[in-house]
Protein backbone atom coordinates (compact mmCIF):
# COMPACT_ATOMS: atom_id res chain seq x y z
CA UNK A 1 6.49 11.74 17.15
CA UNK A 2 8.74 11.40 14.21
CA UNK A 3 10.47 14.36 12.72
CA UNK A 4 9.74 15.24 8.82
CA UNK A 5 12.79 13.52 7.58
CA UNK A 6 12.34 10.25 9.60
CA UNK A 7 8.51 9.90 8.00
CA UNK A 8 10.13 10.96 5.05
CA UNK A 9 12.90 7.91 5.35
CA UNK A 10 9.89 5.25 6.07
CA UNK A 11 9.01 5.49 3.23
CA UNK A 12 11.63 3.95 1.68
CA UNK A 13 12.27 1.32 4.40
CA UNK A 14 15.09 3.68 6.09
CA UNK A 15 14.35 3.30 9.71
CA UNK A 16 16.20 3.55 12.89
CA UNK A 17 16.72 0.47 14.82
CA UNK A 18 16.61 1.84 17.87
CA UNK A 19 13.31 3.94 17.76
CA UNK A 20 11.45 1.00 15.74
CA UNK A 21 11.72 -1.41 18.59
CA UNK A 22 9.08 -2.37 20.91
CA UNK A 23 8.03 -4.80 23.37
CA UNK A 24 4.07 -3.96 23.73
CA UNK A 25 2.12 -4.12 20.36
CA UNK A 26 0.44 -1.19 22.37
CA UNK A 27 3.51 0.75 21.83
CA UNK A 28 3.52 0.69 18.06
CA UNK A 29 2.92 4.32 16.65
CA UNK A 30 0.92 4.57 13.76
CA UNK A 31 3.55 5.23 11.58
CA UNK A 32 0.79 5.78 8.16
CA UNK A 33 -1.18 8.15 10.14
CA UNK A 34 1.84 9.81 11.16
CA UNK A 35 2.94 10.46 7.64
CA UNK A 36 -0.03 12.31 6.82
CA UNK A 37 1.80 15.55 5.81
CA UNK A 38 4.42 13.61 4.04
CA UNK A 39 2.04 12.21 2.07
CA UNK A 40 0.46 15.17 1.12
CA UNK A 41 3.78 16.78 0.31
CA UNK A 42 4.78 13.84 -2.36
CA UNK A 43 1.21 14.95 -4.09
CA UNK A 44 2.12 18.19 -4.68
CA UNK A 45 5.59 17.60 -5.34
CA UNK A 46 4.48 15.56 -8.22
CA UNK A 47 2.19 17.88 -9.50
CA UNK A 48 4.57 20.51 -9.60
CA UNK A 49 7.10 18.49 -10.95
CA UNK A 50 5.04 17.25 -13.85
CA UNK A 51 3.95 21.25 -13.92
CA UNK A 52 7.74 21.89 -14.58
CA UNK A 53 8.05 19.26 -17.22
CA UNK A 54 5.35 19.49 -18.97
CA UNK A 55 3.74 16.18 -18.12
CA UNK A 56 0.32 16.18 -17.03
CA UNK A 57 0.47 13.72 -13.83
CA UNK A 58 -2.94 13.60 -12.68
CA UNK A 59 -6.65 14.46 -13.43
CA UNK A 60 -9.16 16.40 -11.30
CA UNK A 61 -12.19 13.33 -11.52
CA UNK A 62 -9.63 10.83 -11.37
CA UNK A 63 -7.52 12.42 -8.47
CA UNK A 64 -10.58 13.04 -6.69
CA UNK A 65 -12.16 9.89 -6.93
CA UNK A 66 -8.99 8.11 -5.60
CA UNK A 67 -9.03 10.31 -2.84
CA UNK A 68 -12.28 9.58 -2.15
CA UNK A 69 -11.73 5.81 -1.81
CA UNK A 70 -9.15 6.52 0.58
CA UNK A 71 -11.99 8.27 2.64
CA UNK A 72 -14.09 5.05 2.19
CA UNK A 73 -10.57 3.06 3.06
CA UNK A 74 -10.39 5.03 6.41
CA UNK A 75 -13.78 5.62 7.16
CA UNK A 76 -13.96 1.74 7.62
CA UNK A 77 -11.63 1.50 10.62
CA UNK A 78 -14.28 -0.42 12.55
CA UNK A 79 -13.31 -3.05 10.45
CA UNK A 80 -9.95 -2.97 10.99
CA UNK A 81 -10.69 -2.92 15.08
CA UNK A 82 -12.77 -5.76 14.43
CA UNK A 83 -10.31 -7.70 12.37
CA UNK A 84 -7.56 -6.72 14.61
CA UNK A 85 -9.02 -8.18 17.45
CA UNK A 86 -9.53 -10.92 15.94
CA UNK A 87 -6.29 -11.59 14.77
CA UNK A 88 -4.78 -10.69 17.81
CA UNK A 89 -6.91 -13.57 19.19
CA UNK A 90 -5.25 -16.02 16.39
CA UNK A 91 -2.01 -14.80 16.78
CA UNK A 92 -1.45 -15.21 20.55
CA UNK A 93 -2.63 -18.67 20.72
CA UNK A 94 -0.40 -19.49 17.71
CA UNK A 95 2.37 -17.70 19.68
CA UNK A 96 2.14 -19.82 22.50
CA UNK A 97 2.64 -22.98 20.49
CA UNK A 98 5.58 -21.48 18.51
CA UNK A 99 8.37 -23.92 17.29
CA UNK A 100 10.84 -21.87 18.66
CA UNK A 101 11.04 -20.02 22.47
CA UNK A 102 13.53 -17.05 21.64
CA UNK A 103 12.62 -14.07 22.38
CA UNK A 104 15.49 -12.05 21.87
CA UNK A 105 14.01 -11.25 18.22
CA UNK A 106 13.13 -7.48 17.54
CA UNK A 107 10.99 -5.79 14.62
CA UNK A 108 14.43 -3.95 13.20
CA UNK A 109 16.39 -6.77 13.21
CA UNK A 110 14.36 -8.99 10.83
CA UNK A 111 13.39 -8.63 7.28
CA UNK A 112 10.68 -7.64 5.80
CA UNK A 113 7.78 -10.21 5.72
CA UNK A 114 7.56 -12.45 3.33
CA UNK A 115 4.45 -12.32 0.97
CA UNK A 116 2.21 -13.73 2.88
CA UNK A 117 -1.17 -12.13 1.44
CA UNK A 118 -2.44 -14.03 -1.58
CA UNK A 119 -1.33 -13.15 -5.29
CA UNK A 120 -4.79 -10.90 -5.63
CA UNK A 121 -5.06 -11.22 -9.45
CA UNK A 122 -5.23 -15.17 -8.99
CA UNK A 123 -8.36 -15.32 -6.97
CA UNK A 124 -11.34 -13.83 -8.23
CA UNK A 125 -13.40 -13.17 -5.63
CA UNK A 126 -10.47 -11.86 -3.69
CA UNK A 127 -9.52 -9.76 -6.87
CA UNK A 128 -12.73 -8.45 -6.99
CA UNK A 129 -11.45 -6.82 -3.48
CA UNK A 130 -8.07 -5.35 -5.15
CA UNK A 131 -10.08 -4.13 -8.97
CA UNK A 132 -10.35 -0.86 -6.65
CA UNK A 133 -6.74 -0.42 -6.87
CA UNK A 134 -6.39 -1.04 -10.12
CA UNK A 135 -9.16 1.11 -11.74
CA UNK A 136 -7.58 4.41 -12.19
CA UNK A 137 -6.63 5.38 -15.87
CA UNK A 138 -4.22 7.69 -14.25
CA UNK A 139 -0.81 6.28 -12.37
CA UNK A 140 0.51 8.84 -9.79
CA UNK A 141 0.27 9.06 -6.04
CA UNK A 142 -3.34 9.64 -5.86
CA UNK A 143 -3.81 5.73 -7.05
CA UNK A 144 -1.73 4.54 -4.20
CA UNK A 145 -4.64 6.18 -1.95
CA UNK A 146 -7.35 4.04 -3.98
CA UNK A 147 -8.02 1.15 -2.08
CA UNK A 148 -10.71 -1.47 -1.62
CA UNK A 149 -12.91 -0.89 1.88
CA UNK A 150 -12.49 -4.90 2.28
CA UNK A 151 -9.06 -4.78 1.54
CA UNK A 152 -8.23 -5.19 5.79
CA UNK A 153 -10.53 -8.42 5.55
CA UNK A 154 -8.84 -10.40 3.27
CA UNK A 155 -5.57 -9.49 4.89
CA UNK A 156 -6.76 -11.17 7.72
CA UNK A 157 -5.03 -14.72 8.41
CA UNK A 158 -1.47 -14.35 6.19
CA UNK A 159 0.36 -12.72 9.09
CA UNK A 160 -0.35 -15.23 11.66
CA UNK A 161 1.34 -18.36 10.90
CA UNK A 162 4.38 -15.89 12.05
CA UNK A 163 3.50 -16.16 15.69
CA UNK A 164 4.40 -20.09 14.54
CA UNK A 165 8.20 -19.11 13.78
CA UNK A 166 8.39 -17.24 16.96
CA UNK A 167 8.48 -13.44 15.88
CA UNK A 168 6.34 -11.10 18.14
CA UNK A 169 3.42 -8.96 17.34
CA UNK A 170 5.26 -5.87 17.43
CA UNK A 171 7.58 -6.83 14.64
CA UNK A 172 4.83 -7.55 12.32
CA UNK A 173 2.74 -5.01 13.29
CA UNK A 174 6.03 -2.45 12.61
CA UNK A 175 7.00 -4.12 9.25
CA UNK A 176 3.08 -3.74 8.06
CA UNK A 177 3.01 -0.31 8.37
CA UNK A 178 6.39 0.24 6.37
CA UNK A 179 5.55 -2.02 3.59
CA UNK A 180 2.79 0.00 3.61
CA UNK A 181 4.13 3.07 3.37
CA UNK A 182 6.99 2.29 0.90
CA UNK A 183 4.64 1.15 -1.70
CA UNK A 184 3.25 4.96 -1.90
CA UNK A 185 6.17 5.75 -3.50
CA UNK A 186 6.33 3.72 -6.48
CA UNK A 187 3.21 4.88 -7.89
CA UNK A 188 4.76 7.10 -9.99
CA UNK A 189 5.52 7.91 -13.69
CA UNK A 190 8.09 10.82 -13.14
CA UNK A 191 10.91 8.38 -11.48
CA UNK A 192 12.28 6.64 -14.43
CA UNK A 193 15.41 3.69 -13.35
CA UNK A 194 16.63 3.10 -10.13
CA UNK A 195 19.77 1.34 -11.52
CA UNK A 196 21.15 -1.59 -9.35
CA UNK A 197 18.22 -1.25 -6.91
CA UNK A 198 15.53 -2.58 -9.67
CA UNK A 199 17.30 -6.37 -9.11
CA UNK A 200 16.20 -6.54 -5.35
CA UNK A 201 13.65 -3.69 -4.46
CA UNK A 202 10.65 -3.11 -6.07
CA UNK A 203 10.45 0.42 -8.24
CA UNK A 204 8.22 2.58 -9.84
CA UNK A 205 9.60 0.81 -13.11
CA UNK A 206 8.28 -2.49 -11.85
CA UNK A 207 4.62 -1.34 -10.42
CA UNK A 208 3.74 0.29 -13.60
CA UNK A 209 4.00 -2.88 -14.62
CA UNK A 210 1.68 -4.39 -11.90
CA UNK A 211 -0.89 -2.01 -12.69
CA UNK A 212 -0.64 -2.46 -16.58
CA UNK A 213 -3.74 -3.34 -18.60
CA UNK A 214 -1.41 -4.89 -21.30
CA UNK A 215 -1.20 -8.58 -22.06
CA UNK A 216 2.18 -9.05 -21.01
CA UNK A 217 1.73 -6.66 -17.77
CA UNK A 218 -1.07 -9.09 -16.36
CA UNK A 219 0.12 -11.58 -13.54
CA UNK A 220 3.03 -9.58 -13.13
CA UNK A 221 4.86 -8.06 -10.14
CA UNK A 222 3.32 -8.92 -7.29
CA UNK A 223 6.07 -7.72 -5.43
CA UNK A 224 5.78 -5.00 -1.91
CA UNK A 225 9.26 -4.04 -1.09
CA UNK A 226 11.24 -6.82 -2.45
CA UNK A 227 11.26 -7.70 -6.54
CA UNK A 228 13.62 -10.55 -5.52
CA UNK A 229 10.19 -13.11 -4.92
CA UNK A 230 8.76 -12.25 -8.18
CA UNK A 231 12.51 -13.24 -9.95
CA UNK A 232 12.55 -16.48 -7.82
CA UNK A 233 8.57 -17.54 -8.45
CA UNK A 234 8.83 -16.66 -12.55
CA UNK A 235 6.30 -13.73 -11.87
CA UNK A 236 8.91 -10.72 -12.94
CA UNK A 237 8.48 -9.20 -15.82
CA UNK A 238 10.41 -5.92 -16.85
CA UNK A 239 8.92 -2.59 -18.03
CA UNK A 240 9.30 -2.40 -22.47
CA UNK A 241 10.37 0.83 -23.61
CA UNK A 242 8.96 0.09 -26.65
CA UNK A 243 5.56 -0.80 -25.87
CA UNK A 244 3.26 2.28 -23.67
CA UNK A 245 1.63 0.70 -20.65
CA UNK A 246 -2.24 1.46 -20.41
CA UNK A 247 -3.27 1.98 -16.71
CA UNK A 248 -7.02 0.41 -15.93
CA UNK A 249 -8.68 -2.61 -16.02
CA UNK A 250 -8.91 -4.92 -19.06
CA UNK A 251 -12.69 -4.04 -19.04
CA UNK A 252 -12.68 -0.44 -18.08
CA UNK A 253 -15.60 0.36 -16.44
CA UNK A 254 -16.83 3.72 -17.39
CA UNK A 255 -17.87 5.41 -13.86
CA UNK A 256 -16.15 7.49 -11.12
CA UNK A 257 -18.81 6.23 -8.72
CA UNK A 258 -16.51 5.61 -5.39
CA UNK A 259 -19.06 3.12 -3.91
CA UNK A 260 -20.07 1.89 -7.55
CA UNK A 261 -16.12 1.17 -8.19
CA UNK A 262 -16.31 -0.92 -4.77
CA UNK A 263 -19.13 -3.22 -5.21
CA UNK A 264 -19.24 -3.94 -8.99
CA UNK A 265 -17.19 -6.45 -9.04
CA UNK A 266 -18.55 -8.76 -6.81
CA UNK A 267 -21.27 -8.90 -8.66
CA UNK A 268 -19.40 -9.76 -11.89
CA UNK A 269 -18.30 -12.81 -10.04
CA UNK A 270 -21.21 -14.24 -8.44
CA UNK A 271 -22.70 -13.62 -12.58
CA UNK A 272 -20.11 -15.74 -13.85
CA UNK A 273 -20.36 -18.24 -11.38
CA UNK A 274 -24.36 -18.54 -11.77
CA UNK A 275 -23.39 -19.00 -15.50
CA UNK A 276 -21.87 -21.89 -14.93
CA UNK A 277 -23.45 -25.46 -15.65
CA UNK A 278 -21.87 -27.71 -12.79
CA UNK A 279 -20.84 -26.62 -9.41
CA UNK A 280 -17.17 -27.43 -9.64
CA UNK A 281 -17.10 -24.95 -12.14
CA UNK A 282 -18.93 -22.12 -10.27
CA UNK A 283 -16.58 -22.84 -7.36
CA UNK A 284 -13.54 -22.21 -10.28
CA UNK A 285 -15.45 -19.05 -11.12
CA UNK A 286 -14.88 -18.08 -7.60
CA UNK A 287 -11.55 -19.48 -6.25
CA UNK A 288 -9.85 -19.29 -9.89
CA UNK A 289 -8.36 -16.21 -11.66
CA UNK A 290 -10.77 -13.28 -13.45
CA UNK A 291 -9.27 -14.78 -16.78
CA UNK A 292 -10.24 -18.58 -16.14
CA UNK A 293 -13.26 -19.91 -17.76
CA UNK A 294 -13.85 -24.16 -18.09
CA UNK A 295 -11.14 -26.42 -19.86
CA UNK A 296 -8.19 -23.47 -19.62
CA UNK A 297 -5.42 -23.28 -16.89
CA UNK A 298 -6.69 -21.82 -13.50
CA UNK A 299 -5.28 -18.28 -14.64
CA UNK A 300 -6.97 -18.38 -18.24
CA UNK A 301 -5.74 -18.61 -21.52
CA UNK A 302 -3.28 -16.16 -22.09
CA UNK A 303 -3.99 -16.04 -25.70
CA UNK A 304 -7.28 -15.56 -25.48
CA UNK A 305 -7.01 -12.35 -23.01
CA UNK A 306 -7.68 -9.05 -24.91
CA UNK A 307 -5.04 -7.74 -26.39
CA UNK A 308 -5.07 -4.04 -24.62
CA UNK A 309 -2.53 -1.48 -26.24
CA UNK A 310 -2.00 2.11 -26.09
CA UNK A 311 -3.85 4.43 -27.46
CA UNK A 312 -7.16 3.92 -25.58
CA UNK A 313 -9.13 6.00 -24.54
CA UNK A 314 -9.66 7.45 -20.92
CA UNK A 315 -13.12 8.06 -19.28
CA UNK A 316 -12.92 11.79 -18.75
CA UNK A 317 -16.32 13.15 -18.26
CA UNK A 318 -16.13 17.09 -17.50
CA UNK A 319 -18.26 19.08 -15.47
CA UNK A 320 -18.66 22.85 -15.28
CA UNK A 321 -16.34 25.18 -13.35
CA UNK A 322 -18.70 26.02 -10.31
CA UNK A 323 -19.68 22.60 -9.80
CA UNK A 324 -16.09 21.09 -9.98
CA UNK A 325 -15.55 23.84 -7.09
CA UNK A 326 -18.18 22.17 -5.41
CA UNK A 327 -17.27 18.91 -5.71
CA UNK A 328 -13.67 19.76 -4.24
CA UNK A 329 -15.52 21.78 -0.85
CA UNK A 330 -18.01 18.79 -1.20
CA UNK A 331 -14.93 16.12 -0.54
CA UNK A 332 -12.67 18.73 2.06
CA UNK A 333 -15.83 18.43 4.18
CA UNK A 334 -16.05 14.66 3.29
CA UNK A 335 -12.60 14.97 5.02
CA UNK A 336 -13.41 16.91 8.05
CA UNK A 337 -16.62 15.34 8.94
CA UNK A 338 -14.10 11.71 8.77
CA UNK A 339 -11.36 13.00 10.49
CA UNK A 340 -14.35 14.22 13.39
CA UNK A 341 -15.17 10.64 13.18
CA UNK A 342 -11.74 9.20 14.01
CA UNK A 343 -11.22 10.96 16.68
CA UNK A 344 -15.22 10.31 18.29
CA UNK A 345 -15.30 6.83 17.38
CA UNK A 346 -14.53 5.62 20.93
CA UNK A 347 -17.16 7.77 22.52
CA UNK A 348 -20.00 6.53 19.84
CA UNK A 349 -22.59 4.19 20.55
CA UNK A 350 -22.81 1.83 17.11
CA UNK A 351 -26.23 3.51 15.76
CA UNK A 352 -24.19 6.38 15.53
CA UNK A 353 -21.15 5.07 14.19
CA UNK A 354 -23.25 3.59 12.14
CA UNK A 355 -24.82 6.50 10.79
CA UNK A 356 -21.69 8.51 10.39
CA UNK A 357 -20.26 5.87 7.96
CA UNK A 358 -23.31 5.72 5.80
CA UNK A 359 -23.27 9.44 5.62
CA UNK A 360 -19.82 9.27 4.39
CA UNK A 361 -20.11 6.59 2.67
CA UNK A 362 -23.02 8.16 0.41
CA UNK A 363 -21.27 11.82 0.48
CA UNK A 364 -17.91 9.86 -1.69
CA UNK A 365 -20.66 8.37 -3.79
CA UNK A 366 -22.28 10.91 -4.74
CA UNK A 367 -19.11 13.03 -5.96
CA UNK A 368 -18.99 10.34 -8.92
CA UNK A 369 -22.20 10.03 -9.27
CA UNK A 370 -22.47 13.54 -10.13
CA UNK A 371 -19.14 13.35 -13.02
CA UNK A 372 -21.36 10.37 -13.91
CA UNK A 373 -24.76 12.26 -14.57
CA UNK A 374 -26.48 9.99 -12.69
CA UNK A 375 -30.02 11.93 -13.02
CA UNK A 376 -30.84 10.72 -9.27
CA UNK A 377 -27.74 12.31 -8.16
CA UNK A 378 -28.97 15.95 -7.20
CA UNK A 379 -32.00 14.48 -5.28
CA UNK A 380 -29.29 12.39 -2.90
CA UNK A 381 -27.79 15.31 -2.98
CA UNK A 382 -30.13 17.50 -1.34
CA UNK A 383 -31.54 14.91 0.74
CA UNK A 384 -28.02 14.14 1.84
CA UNK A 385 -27.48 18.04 2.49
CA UNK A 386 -31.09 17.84 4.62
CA UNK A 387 -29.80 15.01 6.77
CA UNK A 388 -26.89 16.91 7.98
CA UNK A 389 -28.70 20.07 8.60
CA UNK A 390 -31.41 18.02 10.69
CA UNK A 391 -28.49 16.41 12.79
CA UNK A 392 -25.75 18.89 13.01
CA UNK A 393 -28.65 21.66 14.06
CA UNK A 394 -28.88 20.03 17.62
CA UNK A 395 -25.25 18.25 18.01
CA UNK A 396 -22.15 19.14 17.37
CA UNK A 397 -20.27 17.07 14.92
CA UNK A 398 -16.46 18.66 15.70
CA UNK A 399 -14.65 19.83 18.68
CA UNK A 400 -14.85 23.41 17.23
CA UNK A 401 -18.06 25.87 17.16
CA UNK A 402 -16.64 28.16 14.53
CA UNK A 403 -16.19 25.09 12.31
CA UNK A 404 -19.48 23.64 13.23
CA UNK A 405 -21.32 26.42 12.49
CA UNK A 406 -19.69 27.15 8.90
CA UNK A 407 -20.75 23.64 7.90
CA UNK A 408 -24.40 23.40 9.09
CA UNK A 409 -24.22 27.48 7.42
CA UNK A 410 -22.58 25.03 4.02
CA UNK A 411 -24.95 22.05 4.28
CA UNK A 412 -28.11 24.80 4.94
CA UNK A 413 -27.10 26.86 1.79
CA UNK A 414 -25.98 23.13 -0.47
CA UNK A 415 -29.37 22.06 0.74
CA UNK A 416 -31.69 25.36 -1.29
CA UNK A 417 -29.54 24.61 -4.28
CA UNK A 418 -29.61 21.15 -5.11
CA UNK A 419 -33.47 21.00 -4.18
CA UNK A 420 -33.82 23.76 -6.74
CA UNK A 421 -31.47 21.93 -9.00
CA UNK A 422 -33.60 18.66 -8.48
CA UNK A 423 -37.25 20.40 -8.40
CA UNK A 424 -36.35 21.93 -12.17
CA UNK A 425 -35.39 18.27 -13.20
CA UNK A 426 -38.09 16.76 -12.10
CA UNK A 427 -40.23 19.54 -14.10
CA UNK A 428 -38.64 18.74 -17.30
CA UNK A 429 -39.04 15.04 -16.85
CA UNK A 430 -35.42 14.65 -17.79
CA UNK A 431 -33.92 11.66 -16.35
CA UNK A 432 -30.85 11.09 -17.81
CA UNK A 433 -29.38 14.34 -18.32
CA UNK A 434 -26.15 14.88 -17.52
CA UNK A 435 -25.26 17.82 -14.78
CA UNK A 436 -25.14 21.11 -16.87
């Protein structure tokens, strides 16, 4: 295990040569897990920070909806096992037909990867994957945590042709986790310049870019660790001083749904492509950029983007004081009930894996759902609340009675209010009322 100033180091690519080496891919910590604490340190070192300077850094729906995709993010490991066996599979026999036989190379002594996944904003289907990144109003280190549940899948594939060149498993597998990590840090608006390190890293300064709603932000910045590709492939472009960035999408959408935020997109895309009047053009609808339509250049017309500038409005639905309190014990459960799950999901059967993600995955719904005023929400709710009290009564869901018992006591107590809640909607025959 890595002390706090080593996880603090990976984070900015300062690692020790010596204790980043392996031979096994089995061997390979996992360096993001690992950082857990680190990360949770940089989140309230912001907020203080932006306390102490009288910048407001981050908002409780927005913050909380982030977080909640990285719930989704995690809770989808089973995925990632899938994937990574998978790839494994690829890599090895790629390996094995490598164009060069040295094996003296180690993870430390190469660079980092090249960018091998795909420019995300170019493809739309594959964009429709990455929106979930880009959807928060807000830009702090609670957006670095929003991430797409399918974003593992289309991962899958880039890192292989490697094996081809001759560099082992463990390298890549070392390197992924780093990239990973250093790109928490940039999401930030409280670091300003970096000086000479903004020509060959990429910065906070840079990102905002990449996550700008602007016309001159989109396209831009594609960069993980190194700016250097986006100066040699003519993607750079350099924060204005004069010009505010707006965080978001070009076409907001107005929710904090978690699961809503995930799928939407997709079906924006398959719209589009039904829309079309030929195939060849559907397929473009697919395989082209969110900006192309027929007869412009496979990214769009720049010209005929919207023309997003600052002011504009965020989505900022409020909710009252005891239900915001709610919501937070609502998503620290969320957390428990998914870290349970992470440590269990070896000694699962796949029914109730299977379960366990839906549960989670409808518990980080329904969070939004309720900033939403979604009328249906309080009826999940309490059927949600019901489910857990039915399951949890018999079998244990932690390692811990003391903790087990406080949440089926939680989930027993949520249950009585929400069917209340949803009994007196019903009554009133109000169906889309927001959550007073």
């Amino acid at each position: 295990m890595a002390t706090f100033v080593e996880q603090v180091g990976s984070f900015f690519y300062i690692i020790n040569p010596n204790t980043t080496t392996f031979e096994h891919v089995e061997e390979v910590p996992n360096y993001v897990n690992d950082a857990v604490p680190v990360f949770m340190a940089f989140l309230v070192l912001e907020f203080l920070v932006g306390l102490a300077t009288g910048r407001k850094t981050a908002r409780f729906n927005d913050g909380i909806t982030s977080l909640g995709h990285g719930i989704v993010y995690e809770t989808c490991k089973w995925v990632k096992m899938f994937l990574f066996s998978c790839g494994l599979k690829c890599f090895c026999f790629y390996f094995h037909r490598r164009f060069s036989t040295a094996t003296h190379l180690k993870p430390t002594h190469l660079t980092p990867p090249l960018p091998l996944y795909p420019p995300r904003p170019e493809i739309d289907f594959i964009w429709a994957a990455h929106q979930v990144h880009h959807s928060s109003e807000d830009y702090n280190f609670n957006t670095a945590i929003r991430q797409s549940m399918f974003q593992r899948l289309f991962a899958l594939g880039f890192h292989q042709p490697l094996a081809l060149l001759g560099v082992p498993l463990p390298a890549i597998v070392v390197h992924m986790h780093f990239n990973l990590l250093f790109q928490f840090w940039i999401h930030t608006e409280l670091v300003d310049d970096c000086g000479p390190l903004e020509w060959v890293f990429n910065t906070p300064s840079h990102h905002r870019v990449h996550h700008g709603a602007n016309k001159w932000c989109l396209d831009k910045n594609y960069a993980g660790v190194l700016i250097i590709w986006d100066r040699i492939f003519g993607t750079f472009e350099k924060e204005r001083k004069d010009e505010k960035i707006v965080y978001g999408l070009v076409d907001q959408p107005q929710s904090f749904n978690v699961m809503w935020l995930q799928f939407f997109y997709f079906g924006e895309v398959l719209t589009k492509a039904r829309s079309m009047s030929s195939w060849s053009d559907s397929l473009r609808a697919v395989f082209y950029g969110p900006g192309g339509v027929p007869g412009a250049p496979r990214l769009g017309d720049p010209d005929g983007f919207p023309d997003v500038r600052a002011p504009r409005g965020k989505y900022d639905p409020q909710m009252p004081l005891l239900d915001k309190a709610y919501v937070g014990a609502h998503f620290l459960v969320a957390l428990v009930i998914q870290q349970a799950l992470t440590v269990k999901l070896a000694t699962f059967n796949w029914l109730t894996v299977l379960l366990f993600v839906a549960f989670l995955l409808v518990s980080v719904g329904i969070i939004g759902a309720m900033y939403d005023g979604w009328w249906w929400a309080p009826l999940l709710e309490a059927a949600r609340c019901a489910a857990y009290v039915a399951y949890a009564r018999s079998t244990p869901v932690t390692e811990f009675p003391l903790v087990d018992a406080a949440l089926l006591l939680y989930f027993a107590a949520s249950t009585l209010m929400w069917a209340s809640r949803s009994l007196a909607l019903l009554r009133a025959g109000i169906k889309t009322a927001k959550l007073q």
